[in-house]
Protein backbone atom coordinates (compact mmCIF):
# COMPACT_ATOMS: atom_id res chain seq x y z
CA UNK A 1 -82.12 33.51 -25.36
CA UNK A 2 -80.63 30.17 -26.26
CA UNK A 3 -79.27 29.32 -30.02
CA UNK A 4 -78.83 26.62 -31.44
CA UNK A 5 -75.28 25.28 -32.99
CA UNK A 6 -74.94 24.48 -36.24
CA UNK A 7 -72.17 22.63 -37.90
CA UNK A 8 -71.16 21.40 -41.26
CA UNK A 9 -71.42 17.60 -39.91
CA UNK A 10 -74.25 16.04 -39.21
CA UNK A 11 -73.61 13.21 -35.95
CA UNK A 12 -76.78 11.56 -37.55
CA UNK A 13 -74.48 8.06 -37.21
CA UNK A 14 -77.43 6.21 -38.74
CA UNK A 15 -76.93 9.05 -41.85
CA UNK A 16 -73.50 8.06 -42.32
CA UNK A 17 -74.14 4.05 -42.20
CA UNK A 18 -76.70 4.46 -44.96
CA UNK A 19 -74.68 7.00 -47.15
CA UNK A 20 -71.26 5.49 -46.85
CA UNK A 21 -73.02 1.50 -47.51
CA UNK A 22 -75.18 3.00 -50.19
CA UNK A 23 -71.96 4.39 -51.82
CA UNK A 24 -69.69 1.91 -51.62
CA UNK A 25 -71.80 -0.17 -53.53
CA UNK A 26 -72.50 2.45 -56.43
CA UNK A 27 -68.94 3.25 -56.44
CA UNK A 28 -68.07 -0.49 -57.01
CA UNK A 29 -70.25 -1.18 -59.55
CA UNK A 30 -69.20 1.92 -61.57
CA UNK A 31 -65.64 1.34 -60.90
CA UNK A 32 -66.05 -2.89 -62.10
CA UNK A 33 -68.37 -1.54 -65.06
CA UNK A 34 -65.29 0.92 -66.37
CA UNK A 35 -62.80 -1.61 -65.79
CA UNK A 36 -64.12 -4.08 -68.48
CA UNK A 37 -62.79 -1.51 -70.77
CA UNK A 38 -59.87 -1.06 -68.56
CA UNK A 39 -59.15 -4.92 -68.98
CA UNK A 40 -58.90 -4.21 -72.25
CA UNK A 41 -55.58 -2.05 -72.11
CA UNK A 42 -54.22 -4.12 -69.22
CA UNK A 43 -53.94 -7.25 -71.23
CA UNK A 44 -53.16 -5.66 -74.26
CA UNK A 45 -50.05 -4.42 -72.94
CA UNK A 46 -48.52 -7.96 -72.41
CA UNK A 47 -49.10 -8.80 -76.33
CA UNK A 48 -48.15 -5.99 -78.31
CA UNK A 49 -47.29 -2.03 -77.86
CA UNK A 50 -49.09 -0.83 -80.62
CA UNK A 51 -52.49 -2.60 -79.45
CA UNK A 52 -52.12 -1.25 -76.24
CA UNK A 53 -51.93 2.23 -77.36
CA UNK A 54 -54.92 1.88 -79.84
CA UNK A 55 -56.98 0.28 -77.36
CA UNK A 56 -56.00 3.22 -75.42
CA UNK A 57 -57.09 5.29 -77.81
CA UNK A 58 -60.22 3.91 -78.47
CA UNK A 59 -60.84 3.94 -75.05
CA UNK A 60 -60.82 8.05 -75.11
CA UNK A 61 -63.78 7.83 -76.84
CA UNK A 62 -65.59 5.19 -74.69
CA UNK A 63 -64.56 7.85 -71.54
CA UNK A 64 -66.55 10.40 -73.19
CA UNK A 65 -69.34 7.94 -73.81
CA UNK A 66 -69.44 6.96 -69.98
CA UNK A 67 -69.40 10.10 -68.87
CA UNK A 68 -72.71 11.07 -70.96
CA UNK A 69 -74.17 7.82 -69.71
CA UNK A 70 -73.24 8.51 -66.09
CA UNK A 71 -74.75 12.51 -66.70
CA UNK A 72 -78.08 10.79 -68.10
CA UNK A 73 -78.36 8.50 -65.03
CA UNK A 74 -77.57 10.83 -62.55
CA UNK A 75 -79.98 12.82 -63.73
CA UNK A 76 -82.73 10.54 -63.87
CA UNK A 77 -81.79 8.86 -60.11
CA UNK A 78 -82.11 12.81 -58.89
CA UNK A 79 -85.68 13.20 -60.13
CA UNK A 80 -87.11 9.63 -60.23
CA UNK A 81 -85.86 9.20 -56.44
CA UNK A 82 -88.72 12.43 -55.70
CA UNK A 83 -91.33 10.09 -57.39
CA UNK A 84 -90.79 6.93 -55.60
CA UNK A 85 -90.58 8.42 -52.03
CA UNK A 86 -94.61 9.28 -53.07
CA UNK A 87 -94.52 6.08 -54.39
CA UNK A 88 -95.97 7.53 -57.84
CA UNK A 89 -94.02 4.56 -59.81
CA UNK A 90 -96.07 5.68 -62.91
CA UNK A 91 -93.84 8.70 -63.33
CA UNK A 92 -90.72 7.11 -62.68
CA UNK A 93 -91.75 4.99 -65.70
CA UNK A 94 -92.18 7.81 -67.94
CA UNK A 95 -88.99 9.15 -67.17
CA UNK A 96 -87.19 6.03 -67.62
CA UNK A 97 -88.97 6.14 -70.94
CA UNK A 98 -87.72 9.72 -72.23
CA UNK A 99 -83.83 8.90 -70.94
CA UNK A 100 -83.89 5.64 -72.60
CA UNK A 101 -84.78 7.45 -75.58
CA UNK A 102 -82.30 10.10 -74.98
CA UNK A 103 -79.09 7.38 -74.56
CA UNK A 104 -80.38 5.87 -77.40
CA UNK A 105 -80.21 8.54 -79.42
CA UNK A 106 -76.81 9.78 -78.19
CA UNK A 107 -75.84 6.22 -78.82
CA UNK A 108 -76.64 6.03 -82.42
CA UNK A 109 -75.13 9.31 -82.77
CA UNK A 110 -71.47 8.11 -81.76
CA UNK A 111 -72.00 4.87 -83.27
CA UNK A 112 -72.49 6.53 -86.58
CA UNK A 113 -69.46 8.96 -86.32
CA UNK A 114 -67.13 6.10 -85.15
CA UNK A 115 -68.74 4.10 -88.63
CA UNK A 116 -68.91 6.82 -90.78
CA UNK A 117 -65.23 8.58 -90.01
CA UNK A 118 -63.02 6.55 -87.56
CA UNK A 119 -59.85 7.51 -88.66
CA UNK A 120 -60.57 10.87 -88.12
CA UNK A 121 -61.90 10.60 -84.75
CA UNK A 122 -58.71 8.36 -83.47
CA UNK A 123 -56.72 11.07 -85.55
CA UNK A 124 -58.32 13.62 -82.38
CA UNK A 125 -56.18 11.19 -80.13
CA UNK A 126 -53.34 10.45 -81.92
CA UNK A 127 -50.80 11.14 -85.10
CA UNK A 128 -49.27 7.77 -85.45
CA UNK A 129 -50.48 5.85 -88.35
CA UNK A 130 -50.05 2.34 -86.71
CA UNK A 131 -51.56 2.99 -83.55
CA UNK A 132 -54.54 4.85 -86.09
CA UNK A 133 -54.67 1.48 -87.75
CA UNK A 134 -54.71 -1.02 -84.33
CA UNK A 135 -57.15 2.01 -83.30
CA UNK A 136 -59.95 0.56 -85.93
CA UNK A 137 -59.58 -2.66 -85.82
CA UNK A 138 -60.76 -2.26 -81.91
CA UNK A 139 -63.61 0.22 -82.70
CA UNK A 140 -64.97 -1.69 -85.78
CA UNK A 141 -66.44 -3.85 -83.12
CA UNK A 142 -66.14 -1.72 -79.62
CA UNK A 143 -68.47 1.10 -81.10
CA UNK A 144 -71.63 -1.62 -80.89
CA UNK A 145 -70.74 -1.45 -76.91
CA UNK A 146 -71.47 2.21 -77.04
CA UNK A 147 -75.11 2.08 -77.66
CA UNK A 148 -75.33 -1.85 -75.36
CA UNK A 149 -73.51 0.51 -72.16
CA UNK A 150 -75.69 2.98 -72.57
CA UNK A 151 -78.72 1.51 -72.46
CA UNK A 152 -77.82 -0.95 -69.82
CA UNK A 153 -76.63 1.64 -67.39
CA UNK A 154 -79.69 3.49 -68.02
CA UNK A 155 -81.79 0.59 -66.40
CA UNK A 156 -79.12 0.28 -63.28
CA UNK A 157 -79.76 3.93 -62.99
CA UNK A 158 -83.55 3.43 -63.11
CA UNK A 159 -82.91 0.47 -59.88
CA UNK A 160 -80.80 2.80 -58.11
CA UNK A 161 -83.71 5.40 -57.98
CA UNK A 162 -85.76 2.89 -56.51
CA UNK A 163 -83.38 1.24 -53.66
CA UNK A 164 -82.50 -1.82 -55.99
CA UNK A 165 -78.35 -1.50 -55.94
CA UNK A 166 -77.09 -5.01 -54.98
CA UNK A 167 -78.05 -6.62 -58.70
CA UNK A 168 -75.93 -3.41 -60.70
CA UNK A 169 -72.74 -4.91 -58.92
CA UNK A 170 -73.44 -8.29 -59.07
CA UNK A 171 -73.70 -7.55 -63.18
CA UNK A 172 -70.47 -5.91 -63.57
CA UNK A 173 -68.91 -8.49 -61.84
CA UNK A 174 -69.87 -11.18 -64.13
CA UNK A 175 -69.10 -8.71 -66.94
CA UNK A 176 -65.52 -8.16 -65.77
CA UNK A 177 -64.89 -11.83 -65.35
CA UNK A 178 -66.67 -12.99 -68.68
CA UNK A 179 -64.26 -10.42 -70.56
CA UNK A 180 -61.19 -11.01 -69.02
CA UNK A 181 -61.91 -14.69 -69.63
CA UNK A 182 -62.68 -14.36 -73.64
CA UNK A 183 -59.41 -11.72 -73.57
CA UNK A 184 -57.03 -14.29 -72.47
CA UNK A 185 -58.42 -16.79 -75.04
CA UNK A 186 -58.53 -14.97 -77.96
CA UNK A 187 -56.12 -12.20 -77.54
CA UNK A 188 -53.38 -14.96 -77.11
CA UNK A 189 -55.08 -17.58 -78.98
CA UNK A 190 -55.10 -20.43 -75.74
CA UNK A 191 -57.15 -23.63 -75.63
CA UNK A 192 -56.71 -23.95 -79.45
CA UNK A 193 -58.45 -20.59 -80.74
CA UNK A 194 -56.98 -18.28 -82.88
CA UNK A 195 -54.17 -15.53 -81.75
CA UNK A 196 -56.73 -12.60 -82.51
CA UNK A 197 -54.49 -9.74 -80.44
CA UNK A 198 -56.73 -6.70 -80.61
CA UNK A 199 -59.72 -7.99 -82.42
CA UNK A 200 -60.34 -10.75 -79.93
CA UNK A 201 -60.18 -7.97 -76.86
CA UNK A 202 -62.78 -6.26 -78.90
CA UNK A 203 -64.75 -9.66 -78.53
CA UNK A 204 -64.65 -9.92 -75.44
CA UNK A 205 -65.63 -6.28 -74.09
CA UNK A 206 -68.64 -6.75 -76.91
CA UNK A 207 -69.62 -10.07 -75.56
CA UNK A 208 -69.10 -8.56 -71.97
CA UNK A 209 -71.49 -5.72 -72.47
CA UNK A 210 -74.11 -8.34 -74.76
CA UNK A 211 -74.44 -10.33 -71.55
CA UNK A 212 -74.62 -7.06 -69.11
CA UNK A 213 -77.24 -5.92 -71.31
CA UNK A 214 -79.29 -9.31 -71.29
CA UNK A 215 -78.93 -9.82 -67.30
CA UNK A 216 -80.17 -6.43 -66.61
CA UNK A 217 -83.09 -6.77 -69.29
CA UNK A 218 -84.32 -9.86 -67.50
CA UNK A 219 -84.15 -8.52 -64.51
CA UNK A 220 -86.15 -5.75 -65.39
CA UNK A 221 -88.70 -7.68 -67.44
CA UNK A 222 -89.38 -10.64 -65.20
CA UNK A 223 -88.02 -9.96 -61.57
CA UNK A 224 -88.22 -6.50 -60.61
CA UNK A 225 -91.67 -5.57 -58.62
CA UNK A 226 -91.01 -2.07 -57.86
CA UNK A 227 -91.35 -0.04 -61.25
CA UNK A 228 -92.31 -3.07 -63.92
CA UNK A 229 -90.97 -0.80 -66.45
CA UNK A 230 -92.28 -3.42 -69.26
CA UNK A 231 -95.75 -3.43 -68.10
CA UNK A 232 -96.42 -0.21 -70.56
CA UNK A 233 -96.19 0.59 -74.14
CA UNK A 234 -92.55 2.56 -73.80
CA UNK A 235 -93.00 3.60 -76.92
CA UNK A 236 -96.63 5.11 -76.99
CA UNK A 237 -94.79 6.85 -73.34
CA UNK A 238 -91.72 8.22 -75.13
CA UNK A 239 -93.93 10.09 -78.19
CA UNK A 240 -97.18 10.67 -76.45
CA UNK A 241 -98.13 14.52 -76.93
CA UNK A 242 -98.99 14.63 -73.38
CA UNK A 243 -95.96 13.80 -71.54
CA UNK A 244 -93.52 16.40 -73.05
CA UNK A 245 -93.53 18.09 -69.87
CA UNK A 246 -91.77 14.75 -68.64
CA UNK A 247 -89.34 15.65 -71.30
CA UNK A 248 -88.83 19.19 -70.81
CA UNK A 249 -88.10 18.42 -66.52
CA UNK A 250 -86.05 15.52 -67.41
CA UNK A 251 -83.87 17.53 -69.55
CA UNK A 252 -83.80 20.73 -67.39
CA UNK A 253 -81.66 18.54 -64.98
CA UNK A 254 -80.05 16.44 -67.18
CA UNK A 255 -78.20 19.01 -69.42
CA UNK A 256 -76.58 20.69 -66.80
CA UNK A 257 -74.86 17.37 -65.69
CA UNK A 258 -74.32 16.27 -69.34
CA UNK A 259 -72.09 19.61 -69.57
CA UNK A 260 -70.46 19.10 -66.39
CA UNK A 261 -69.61 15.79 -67.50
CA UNK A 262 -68.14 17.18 -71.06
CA UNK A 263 -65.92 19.71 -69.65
CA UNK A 264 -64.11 17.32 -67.75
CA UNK A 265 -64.24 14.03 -70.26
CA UNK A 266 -63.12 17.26 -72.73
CA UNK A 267 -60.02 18.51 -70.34
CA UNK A 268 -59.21 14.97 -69.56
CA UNK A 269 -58.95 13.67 -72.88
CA UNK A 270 -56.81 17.06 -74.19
CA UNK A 271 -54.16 16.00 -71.39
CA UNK A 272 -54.33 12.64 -73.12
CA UNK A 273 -54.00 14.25 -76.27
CA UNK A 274 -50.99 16.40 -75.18
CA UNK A 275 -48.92 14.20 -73.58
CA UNK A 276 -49.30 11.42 -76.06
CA UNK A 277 -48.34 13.15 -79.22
CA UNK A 278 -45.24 13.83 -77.65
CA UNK A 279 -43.94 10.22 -77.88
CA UNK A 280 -46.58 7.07 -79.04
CA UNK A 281 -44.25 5.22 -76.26
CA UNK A 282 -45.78 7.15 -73.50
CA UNK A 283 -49.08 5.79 -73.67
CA UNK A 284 -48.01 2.39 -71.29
CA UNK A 285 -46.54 5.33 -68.83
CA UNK A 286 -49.16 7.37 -68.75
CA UNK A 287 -52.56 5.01 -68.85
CA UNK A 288 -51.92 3.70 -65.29
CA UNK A 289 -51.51 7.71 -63.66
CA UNK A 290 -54.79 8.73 -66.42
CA UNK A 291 -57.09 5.40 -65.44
CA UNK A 292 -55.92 5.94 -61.27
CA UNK A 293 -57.61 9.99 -61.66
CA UNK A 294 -60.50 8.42 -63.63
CA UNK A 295 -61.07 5.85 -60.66
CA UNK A 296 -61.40 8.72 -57.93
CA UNK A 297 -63.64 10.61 -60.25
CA UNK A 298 -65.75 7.75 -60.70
CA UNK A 299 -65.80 7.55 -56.49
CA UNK A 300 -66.54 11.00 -56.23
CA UNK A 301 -69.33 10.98 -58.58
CA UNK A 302 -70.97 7.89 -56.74
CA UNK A 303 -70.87 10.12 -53.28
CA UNK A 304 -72.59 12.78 -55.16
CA UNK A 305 -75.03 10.25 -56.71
CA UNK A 306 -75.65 8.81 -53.28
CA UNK A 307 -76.03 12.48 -51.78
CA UNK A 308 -78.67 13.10 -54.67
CA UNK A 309 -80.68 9.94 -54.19
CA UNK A 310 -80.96 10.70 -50.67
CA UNK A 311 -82.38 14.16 -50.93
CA UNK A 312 -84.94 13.74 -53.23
CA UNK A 313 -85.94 10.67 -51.82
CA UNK A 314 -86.46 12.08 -48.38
């Protein structure tokens, strides 16, 4: 009776061209997109120590925020991926509707905490009162990213499910450049503008994410043939008694990954916690060891993500 051998590793080498040129392109475009924050902290330290550390900081809570934005996305690349291998782009719009709603929501959520009570939520982070202080200054204009990052991701997610990767990298790119440009203007105050330190960083990531946001959108709206996600009332789609079983599948998927993604923004950002509060020096030490971990998880994530897409589209 012959048997036949199975092994962990497929030698499919046509399966590993697509996953590893699907992947590298994900994992590019999510490692650019968390750099613009990254910038942020990289520039900072070559102006003051106290804006570094705040920017730092801030940047806690914009970890947590990707991390919920990266749960929603995987989530709907996993299921929308099913639809469009049947080609059933109606559905995929209908999801795209309920997890735009969803980020939004979350969105306005953190936006509100981080208006309502900032000192509190950078006292989470941190005991020193002037890196508290630098701290708001950054998020009285950072926070507006939150909701911009959430939503724009949300729509690279939606191209992703679809085969569409090449524009989501192209977008972060410009992004990254466009901040680190307004950064060295206005943090330093070159060509004549005002030395701004942490404000103008703040500027720049907000400008960064305005212009992610409106490249994506236009995209979307007047470019992309595949879903035409504009072509419907998203509205009418979100709140429409019918479709709650889009809701109720969407979030059966989603809420696992959204508490997967908690746990380890959560763990991450107590080791932040701990080591900081031990000396408000050790931020400058520690950032580069804390942003090189969040870079493989990012890369690890996008070969899941790539994984995903590639089972439920097939």
């Amino acid at each position: 009776m012959e048997t036949t051998r199975t092994t962990f590793f497929t030698r499919d080498k046509n399966f590993y061209k697509t996953f590893f040129r699907l992947m590298l392109v994900v994992a590019l475009q999510n490692l650019v997109a968390y750099s613009v924050n990254m910038l942020d902290n990289i520039m900072l330290g070559s102006y003051s120590q106290n804006a570094l550390s705040g920017a730092a900081t801030v940047n806690q809570i914009f970890f947590i925020v990707n991390q919920l934005a990266l749960s929603i996305g995987n989530a709907l690349v996993a299921i929308c991926s099913q639809y469009w291998g049947k080609q059933e782009t109606e559905e995929i719009r209908k999801l795209t509707g309920a997890a735009l709603a969803l980020s939004i929501m979350i969105a306005a959520v953190v936006v509100t905490a981080c208006t309502c009570m900032p000192e509190r939520l950078l006292g989470i982070f941190t005991t020193s009162p002037e890196i508290i202080a630098e701290g708001k200054a950054y998020l009285g204009l950072l926070k507006w990213t939150f909701l911009l990052f959430m939503i724009s991701n949300l729509l690279i997610a939606m191209l992703r499910s679809v085969e569409v990767v090449k524009i989501s990298f192209v977008i972060s790119v410009v992004s990254l450049i466009t901040n680190g440009c307004i950064n060295y203007t206005l943090i330093f105050g070159h060509f004549g503008f005002p030395e701004m330190g942490i404000k103008g960083a703040a500027v720049g990531t907000l400008t960064a994410r305005m212009l992610e946001l409106l490249i994506i959108v236009v995209y979307v709206w007047k470019i992309d043939t595949k879903v035409r996600l504009f072509d419907v009332n998203l509205i009418r789609i979100i709140f429409a008694p019918e479709n709650r079983k889009i809701w109720r599948a969407f979030l059966k998927v989603a809420f696992p990954i959204m508490c997967s993604g908690m746990i380890w923004a959560d763990g991450n950002s107590r080791t932040f916690v701990c080591r900081c509060n031990c000396c408000k020096f050790c931020i400058q030490h520690i950032l580069p060891v804390s942003e090189g971990d969040r870079h493989r998880h990012i890369i690890c994530i996008c070969s899941c993500d790539r994984e995903r897409y590639r089972r439920g589209r097939y």
